[in-house]
N, C-alpha and C. Protein backbone atom coordinates (compact mmCIF):
# COMPACT_ATOMS: atom_id res chain seq x y z
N UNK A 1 -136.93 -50.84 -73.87
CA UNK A 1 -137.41 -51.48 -75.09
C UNK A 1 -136.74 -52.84 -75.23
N UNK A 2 -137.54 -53.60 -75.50
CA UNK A 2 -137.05 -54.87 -75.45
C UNK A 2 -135.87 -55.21 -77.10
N UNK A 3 -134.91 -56.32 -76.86
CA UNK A 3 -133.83 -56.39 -77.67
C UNK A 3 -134.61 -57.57 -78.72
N UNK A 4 -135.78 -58.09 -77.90
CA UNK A 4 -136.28 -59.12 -79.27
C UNK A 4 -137.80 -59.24 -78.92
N UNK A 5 -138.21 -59.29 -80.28
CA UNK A 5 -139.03 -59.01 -80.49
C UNK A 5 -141.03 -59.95 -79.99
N UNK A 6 -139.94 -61.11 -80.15
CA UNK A 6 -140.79 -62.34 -80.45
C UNK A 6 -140.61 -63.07 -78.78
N UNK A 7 -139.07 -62.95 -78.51
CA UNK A 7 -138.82 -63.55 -77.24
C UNK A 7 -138.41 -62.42 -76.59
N UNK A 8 -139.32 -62.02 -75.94
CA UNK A 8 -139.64 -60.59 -75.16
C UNK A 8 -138.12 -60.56 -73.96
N UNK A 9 -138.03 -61.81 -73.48
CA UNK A 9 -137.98 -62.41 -71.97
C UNK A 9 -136.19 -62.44 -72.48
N UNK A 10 -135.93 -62.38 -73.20
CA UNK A 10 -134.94 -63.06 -73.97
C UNK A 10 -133.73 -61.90 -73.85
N UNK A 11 -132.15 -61.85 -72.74
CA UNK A 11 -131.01 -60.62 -73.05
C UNK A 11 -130.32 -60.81 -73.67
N UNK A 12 -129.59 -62.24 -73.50
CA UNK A 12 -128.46 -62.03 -74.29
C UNK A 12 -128.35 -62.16 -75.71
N UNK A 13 -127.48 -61.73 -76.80
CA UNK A 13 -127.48 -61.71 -78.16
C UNK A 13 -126.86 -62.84 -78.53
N UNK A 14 -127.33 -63.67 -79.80
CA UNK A 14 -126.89 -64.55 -80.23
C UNK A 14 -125.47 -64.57 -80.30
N UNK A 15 -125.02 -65.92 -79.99
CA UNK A 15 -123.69 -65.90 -80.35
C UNK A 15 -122.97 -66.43 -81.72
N UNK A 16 -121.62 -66.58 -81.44
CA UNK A 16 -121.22 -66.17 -82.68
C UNK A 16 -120.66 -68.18 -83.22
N UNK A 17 -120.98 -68.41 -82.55
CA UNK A 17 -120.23 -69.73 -82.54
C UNK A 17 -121.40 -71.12 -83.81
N UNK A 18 -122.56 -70.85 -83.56
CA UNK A 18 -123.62 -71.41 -84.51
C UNK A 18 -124.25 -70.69 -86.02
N UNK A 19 -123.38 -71.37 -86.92
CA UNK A 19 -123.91 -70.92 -88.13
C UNK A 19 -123.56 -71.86 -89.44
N UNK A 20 -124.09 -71.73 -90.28
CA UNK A 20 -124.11 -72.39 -91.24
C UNK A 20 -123.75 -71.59 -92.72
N UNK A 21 -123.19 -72.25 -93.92
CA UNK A 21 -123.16 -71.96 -95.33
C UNK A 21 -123.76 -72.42 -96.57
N UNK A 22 -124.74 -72.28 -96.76
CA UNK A 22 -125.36 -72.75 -98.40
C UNK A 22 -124.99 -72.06 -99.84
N UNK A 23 -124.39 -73.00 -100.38
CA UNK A 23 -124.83 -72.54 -101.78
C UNK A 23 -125.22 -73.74 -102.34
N UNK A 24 -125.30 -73.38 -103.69
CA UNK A 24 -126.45 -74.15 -105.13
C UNK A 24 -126.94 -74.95 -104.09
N UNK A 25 -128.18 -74.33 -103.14
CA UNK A 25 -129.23 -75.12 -102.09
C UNK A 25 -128.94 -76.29 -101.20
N UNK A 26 -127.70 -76.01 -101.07
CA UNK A 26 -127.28 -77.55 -99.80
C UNK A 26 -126.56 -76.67 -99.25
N UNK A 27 -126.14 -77.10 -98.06
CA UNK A 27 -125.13 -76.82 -96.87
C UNK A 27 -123.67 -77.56 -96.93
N UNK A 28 -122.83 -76.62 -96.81
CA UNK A 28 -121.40 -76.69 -97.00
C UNK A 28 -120.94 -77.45 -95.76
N UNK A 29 -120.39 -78.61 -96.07
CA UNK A 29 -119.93 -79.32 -94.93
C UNK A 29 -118.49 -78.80 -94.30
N UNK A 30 -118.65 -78.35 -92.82
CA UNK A 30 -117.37 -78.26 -91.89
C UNK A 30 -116.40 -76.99 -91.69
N UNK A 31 -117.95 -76.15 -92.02
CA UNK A 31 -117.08 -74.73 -92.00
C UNK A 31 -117.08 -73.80 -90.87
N UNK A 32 -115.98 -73.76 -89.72
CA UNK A 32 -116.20 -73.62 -88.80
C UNK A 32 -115.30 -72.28 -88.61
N UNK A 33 -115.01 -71.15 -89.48
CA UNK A 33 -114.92 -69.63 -89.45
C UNK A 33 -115.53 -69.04 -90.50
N UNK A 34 -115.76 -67.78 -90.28
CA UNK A 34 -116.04 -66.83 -91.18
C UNK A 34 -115.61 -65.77 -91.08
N UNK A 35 -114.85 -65.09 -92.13
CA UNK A 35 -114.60 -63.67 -91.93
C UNK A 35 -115.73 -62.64 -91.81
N UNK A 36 -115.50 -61.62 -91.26
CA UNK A 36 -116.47 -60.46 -90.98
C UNK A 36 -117.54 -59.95 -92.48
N UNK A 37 -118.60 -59.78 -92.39
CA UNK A 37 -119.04 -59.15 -93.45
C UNK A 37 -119.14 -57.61 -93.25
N UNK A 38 -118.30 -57.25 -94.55
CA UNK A 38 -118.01 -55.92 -93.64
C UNK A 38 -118.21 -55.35 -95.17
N UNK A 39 -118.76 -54.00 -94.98
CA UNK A 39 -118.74 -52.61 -96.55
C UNK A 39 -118.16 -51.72 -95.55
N UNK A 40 -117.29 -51.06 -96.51
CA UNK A 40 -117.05 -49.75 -96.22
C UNK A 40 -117.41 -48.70 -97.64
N UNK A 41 -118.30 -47.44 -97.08
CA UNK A 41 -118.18 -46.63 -97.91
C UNK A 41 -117.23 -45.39 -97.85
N UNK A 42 -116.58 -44.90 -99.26
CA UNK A 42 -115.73 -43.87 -99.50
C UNK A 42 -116.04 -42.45 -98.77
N UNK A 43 -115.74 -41.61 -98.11
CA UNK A 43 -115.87 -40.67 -98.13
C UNK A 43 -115.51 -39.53 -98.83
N UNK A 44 -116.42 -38.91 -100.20
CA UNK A 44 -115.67 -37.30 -101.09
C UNK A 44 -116.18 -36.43 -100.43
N UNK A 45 -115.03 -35.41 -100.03
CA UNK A 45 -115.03 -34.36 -99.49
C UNK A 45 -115.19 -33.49 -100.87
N UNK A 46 -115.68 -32.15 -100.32
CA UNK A 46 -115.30 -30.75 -101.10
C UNK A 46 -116.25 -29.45 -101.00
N UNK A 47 -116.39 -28.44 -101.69
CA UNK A 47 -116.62 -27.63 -100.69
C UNK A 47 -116.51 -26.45 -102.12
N UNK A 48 -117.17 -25.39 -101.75
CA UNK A 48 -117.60 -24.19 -102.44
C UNK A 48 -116.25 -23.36 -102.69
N UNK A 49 -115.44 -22.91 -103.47
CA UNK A 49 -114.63 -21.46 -103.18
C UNK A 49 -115.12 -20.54 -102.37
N UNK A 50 -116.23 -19.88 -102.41
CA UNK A 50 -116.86 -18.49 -101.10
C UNK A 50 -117.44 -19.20 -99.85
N UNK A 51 -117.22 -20.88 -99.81
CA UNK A 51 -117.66 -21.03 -98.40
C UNK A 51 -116.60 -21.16 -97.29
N UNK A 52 -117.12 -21.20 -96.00
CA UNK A 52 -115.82 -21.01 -94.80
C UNK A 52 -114.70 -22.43 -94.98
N UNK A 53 -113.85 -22.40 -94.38
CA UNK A 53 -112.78 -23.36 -94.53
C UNK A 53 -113.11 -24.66 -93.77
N UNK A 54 -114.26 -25.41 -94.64
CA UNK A 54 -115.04 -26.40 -93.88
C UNK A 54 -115.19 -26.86 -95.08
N UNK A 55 -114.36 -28.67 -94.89
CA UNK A 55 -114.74 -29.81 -96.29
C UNK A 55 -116.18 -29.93 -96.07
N UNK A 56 -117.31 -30.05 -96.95
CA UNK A 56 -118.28 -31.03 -96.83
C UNK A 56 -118.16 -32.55 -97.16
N UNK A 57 -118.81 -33.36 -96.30
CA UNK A 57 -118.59 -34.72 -96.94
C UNK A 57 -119.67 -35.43 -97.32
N UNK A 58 -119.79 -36.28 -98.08
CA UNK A 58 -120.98 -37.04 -98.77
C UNK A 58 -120.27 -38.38 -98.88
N UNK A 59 -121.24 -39.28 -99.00
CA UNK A 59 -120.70 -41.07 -99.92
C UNK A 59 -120.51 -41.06 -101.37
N UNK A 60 -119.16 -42.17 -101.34
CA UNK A 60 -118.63 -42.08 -102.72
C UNK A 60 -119.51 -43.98 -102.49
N UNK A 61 -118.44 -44.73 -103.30
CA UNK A 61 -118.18 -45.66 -103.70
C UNK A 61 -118.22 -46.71 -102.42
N UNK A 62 -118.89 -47.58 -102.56
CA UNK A 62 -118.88 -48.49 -101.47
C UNK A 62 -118.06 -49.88 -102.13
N UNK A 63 -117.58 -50.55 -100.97
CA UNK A 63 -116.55 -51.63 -101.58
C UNK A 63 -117.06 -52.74 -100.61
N UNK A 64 -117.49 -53.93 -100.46
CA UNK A 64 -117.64 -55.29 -99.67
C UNK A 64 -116.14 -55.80 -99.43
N UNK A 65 -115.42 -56.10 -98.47
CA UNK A 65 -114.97 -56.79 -98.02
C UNK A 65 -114.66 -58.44 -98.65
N UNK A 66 -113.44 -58.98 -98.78
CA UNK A 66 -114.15 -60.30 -99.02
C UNK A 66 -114.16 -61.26 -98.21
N UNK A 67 -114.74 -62.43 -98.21
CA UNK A 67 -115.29 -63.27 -97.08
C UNK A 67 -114.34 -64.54 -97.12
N UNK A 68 -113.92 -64.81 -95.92
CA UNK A 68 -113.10 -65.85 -96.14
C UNK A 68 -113.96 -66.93 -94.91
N UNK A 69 -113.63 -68.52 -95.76
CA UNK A 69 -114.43 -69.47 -94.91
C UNK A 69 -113.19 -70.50 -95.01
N UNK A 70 -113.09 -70.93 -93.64
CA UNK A 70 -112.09 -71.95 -93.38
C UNK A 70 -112.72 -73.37 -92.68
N UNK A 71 -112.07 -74.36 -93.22
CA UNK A 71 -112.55 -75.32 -92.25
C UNK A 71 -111.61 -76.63 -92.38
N UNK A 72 -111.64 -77.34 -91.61
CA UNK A 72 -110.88 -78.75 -91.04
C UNK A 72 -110.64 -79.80 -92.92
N UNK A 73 -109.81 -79.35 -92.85
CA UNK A 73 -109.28 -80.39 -94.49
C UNK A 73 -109.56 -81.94 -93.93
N UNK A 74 -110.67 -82.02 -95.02
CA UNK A 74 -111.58 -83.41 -95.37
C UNK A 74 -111.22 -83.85 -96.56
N UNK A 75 -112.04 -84.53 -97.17
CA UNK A 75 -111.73 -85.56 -98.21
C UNK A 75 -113.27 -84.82 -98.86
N UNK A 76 -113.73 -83.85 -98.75
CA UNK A 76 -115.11 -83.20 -99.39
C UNK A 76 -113.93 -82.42 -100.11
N UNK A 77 -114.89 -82.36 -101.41
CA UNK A 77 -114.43 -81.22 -102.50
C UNK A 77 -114.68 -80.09 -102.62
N UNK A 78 -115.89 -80.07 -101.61
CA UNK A 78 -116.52 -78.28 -102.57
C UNK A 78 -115.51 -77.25 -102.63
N UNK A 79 -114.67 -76.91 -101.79
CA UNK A 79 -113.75 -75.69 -102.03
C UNK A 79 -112.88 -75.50 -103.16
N UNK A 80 -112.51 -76.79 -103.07
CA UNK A 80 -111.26 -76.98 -104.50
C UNK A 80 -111.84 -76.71 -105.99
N UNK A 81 -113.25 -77.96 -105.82
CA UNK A 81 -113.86 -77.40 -107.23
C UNK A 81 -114.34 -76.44 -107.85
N UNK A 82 -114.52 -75.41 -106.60
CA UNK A 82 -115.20 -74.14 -107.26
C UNK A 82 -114.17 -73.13 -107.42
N UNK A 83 -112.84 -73.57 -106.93
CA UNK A 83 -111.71 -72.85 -106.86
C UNK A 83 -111.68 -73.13 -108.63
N UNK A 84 -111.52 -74.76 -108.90
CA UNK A 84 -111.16 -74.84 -110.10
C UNK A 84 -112.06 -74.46 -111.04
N UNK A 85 -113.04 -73.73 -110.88
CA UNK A 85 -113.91 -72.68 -112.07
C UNK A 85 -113.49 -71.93 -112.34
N UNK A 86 -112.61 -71.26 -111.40
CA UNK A 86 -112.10 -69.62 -111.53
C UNK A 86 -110.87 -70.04 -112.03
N UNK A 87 -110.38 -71.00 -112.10
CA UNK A 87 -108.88 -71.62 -112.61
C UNK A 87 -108.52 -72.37 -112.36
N UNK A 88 -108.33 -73.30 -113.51
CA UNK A 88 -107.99 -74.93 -113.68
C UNK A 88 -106.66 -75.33 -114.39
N UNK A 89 -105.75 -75.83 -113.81
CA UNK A 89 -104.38 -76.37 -114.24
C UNK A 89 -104.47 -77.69 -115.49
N UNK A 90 -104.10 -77.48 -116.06
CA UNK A 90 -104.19 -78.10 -117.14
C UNK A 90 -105.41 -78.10 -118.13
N UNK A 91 -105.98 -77.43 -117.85
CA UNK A 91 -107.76 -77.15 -118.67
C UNK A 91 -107.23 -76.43 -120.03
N UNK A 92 -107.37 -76.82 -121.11
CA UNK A 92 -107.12 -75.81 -122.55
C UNK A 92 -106.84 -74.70 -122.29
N UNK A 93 -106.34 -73.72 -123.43
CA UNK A 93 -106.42 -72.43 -123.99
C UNK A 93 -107.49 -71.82 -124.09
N UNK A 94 -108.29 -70.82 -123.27
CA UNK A 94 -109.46 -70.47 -123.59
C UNK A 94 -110.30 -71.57 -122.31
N UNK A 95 -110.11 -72.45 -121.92
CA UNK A 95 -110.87 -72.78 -121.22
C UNK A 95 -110.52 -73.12 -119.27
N UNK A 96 -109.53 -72.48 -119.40
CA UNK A 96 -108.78 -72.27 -117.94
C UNK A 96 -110.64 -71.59 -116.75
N UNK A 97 -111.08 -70.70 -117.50
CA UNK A 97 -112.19 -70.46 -116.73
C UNK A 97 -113.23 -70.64 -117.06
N UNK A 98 -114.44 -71.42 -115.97
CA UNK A 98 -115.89 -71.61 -116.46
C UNK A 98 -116.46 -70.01 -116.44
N UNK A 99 -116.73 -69.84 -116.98
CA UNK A 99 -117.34 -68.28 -117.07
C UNK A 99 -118.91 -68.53 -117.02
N UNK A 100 -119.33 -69.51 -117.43
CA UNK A 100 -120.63 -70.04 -116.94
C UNK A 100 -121.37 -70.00 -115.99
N UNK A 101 -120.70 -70.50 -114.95
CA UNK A 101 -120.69 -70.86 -113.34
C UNK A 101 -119.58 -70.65 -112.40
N UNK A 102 -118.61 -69.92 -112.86
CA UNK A 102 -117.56 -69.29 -111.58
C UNK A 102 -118.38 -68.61 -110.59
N UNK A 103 -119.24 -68.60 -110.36
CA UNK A 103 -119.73 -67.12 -109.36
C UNK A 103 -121.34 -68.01 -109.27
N UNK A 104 -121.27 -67.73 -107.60
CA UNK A 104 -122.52 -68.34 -106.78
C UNK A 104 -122.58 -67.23 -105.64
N UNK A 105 -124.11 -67.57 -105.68
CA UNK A 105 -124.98 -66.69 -104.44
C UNK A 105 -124.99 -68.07 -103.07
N UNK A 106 -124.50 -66.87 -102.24
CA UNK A 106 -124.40 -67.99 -100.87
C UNK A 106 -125.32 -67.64 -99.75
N UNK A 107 -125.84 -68.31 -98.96
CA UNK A 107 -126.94 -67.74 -98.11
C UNK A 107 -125.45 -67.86 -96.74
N UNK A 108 -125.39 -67.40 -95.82
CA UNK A 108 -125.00 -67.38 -94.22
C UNK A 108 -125.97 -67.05 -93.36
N UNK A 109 -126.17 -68.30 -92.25
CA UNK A 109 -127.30 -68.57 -91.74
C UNK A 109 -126.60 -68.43 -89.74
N UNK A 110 -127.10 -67.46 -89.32
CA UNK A 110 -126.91 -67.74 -87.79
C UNK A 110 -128.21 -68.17 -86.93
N UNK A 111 -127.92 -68.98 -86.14
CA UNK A 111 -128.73 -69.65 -85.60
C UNK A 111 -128.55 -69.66 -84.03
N UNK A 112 -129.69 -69.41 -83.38
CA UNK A 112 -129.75 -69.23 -81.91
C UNK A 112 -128.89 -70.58 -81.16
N UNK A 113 -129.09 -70.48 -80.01
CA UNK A 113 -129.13 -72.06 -79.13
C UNK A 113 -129.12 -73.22 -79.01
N UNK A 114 -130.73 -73.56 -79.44
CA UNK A 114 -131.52 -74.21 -79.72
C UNK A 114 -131.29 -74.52 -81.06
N UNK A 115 -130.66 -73.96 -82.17
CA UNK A 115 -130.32 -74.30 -83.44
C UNK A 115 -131.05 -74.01 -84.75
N UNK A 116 -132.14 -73.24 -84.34
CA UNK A 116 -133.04 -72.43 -85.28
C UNK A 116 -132.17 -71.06 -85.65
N UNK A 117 -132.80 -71.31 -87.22
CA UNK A 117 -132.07 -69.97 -87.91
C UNK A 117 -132.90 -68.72 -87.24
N UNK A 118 -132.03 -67.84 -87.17
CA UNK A 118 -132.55 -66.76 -86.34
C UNK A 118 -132.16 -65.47 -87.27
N UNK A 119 -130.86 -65.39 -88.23
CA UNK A 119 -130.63 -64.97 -89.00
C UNK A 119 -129.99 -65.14 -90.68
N UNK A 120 -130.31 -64.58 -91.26
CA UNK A 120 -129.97 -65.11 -92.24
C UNK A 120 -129.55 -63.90 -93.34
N UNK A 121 -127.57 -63.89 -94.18
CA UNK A 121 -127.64 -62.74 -94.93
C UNK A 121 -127.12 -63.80 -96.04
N UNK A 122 -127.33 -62.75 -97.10
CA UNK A 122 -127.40 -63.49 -98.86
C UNK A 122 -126.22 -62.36 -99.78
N UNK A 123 -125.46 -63.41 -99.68
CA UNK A 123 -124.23 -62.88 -100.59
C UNK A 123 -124.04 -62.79 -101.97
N UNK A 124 -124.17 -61.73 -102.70
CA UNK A 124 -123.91 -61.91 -104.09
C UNK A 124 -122.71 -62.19 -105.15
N UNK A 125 -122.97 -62.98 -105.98
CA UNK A 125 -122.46 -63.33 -107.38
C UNK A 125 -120.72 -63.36 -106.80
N UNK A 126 -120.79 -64.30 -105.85
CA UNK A 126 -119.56 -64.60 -105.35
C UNK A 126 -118.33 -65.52 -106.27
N UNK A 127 -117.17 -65.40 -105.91
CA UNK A 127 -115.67 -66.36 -106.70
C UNK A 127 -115.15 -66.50 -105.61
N UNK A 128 -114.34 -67.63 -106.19
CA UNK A 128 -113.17 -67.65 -105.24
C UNK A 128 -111.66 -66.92 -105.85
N UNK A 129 -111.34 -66.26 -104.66
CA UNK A 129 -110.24 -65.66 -105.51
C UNK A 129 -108.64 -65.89 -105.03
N UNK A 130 -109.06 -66.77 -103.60
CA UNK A 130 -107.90 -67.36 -103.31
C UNK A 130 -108.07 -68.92 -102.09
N UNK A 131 -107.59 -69.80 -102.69
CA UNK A 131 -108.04 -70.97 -102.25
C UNK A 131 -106.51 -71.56 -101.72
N UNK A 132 -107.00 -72.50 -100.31
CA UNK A 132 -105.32 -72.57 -99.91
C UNK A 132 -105.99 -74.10 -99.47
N UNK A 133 -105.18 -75.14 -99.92
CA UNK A 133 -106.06 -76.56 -99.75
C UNK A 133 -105.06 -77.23 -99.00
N UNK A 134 -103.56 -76.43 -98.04
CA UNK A 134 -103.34 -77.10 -97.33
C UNK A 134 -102.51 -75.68 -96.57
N UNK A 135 -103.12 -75.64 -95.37
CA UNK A 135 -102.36 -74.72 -94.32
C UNK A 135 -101.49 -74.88 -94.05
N UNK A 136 -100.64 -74.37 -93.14
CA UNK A 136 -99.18 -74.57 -92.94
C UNK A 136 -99.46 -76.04 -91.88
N UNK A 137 -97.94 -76.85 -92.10
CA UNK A 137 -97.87 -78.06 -91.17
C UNK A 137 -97.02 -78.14 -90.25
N UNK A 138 -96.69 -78.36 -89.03
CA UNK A 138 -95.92 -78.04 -88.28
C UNK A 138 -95.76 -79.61 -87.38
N UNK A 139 -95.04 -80.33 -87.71
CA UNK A 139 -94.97 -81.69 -86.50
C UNK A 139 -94.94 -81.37 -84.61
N UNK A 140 -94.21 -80.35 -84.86
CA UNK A 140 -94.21 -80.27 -83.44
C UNK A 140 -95.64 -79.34 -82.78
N UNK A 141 -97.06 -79.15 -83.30
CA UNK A 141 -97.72 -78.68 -83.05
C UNK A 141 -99.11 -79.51 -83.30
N UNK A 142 -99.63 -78.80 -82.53
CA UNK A 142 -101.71 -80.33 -82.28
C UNK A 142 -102.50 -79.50 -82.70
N UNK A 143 -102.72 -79.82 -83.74
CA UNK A 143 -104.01 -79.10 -84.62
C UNK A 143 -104.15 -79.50 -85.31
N UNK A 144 -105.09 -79.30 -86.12
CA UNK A 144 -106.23 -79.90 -87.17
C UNK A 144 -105.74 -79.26 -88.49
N UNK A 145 -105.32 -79.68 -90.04
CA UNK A 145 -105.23 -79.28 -90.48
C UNK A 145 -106.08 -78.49 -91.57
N UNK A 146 -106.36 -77.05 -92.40
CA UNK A 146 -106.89 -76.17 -92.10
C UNK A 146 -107.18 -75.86 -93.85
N UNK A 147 -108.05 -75.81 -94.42
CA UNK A 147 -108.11 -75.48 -96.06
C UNK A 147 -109.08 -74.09 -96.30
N UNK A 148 -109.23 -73.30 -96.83
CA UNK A 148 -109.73 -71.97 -97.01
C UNK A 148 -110.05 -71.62 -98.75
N UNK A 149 -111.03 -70.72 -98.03
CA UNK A 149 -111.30 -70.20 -99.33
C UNK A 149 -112.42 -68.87 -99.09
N UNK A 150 -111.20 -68.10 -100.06
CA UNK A 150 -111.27 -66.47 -100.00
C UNK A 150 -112.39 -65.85 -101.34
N UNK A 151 -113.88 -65.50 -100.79
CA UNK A 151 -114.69 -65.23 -102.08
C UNK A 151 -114.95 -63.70 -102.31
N UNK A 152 -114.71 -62.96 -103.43
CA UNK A 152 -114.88 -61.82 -103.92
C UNK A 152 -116.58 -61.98 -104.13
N UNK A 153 -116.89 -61.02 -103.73
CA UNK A 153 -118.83 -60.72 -104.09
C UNK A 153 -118.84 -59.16 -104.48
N UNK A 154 -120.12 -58.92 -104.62
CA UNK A 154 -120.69 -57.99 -104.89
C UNK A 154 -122.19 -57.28 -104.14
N UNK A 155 -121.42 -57.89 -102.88
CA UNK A 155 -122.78 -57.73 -102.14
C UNK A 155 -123.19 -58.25 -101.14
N UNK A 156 -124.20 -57.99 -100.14
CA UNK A 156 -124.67 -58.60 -99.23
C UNK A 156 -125.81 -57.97 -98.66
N UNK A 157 -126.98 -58.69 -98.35
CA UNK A 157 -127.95 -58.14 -97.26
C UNK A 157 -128.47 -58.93 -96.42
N UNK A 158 -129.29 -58.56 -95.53
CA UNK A 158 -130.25 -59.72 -94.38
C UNK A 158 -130.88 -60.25 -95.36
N UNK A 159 -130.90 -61.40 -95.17
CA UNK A 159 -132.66 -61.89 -95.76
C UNK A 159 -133.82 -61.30 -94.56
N UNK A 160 -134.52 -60.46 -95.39
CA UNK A 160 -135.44 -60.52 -94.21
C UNK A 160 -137.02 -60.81 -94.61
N UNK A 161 -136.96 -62.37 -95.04
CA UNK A 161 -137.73 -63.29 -95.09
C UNK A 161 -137.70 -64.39 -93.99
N UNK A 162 -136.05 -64.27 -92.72
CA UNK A 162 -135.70 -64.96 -92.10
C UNK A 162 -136.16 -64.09 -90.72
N UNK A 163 -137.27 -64.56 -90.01
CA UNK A 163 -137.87 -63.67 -88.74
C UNK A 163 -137.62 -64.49 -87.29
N UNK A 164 -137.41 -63.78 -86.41
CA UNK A 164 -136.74 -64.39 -85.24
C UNK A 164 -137.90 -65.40 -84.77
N UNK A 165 -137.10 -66.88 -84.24
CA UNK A 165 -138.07 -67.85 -84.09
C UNK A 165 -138.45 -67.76 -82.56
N UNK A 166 -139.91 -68.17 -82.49
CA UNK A 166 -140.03 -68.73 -81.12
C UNK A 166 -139.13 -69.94 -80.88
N UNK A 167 -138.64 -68.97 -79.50
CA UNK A 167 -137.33 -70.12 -78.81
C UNK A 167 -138.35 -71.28 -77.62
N UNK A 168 -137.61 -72.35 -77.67
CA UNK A 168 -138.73 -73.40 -77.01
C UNK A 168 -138.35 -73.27 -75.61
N UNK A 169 -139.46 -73.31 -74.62
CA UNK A 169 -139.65 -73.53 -73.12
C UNK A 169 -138.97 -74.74 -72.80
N UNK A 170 -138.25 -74.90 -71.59
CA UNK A 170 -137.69 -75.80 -70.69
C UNK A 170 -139.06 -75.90 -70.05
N UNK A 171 -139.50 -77.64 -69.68
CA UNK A 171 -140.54 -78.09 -68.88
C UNK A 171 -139.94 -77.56 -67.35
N UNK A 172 -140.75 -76.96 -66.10
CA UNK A 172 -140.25 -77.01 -65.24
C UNK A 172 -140.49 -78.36 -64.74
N UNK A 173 -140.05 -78.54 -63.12
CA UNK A 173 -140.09 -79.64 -62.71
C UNK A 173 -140.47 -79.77 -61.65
């Protein structure tokens, strides 16, 4: 059985290296990790008094993971400012948090090869709940320095409005 659908011809699985971040409908400039999107659900055990000495198990409570996105410290704001919704230094009494707009839906977009979205999952009613706007610095070390930001959600699924694209032919020669 073939692994895709559209590009029959097609083995290996997308990789992990092409993808993108949107929220409030633009693309997040320079974000080049993502943490895993990961749920885990609870397992409750339990079990009858007159039945044999065997837990049954069922699903409890499912919990999302939260998502952390890192990328190369620029002179772009988006991380900081949405950090400062969820909490702002010097902002009044009572107004330390936008309660308005702390929390955004983010699309994560993976994209084949060729650079077409190929997948696409939609994160819910996300915060930031820990923002780090300068990584550790080290003189005696060559790297890029590194700003993050850690979002609590409530969720996640495929979009599956996002359908695998026809991938384009190389002319032979």
């Amino acid at each position: 059985m073939p692994q895709f659908t559209v590009n029959t011809t097609r083995f290996d699985p997308y990789k992990g290296f092409k993808f993108r971040v949107k929220w409030d409908g633009r693309y997040v400039a320079g974000v080049d990790a993502i943490s895993p999107l990961r749920r885990r659900t609870d397992v409750v055990t339990h079990r009858e008094g007159g039945e044999p000495n065997v837990l049954r198990r069922s699903p409890g409570l499912t919990n999302f993971d939260p998502i952390v996105l890192t990328r190369g410290r620029t002179h772009d704001t988006d991380f900081e400012a949405w950090a400062n919704r969820v909490w702002s230094l010097g902002a009044g009494v009572g107004t330390e948090v936008s309660l308005g707009d702390f929390r955004k839906d983010i699309v994560i977009e993976l994209m084949n090869e060729a650079g077409q979205v190929a997948l696409a999952f939609k994160v819910y009613r996300c915060w930031p709940s820990e923002y780090v706007a300068l990584d550790d610095l080290d003189a005696g070390a060559s790297y890029v320095a590194i700003e993050s930001l850690t979002l609590e959600h409530e969720g996640w699924e495929r979009d599956t409005s996002v359908t695998e694209p026809q991938e384009p032919k190389t002319a032979k020669k």
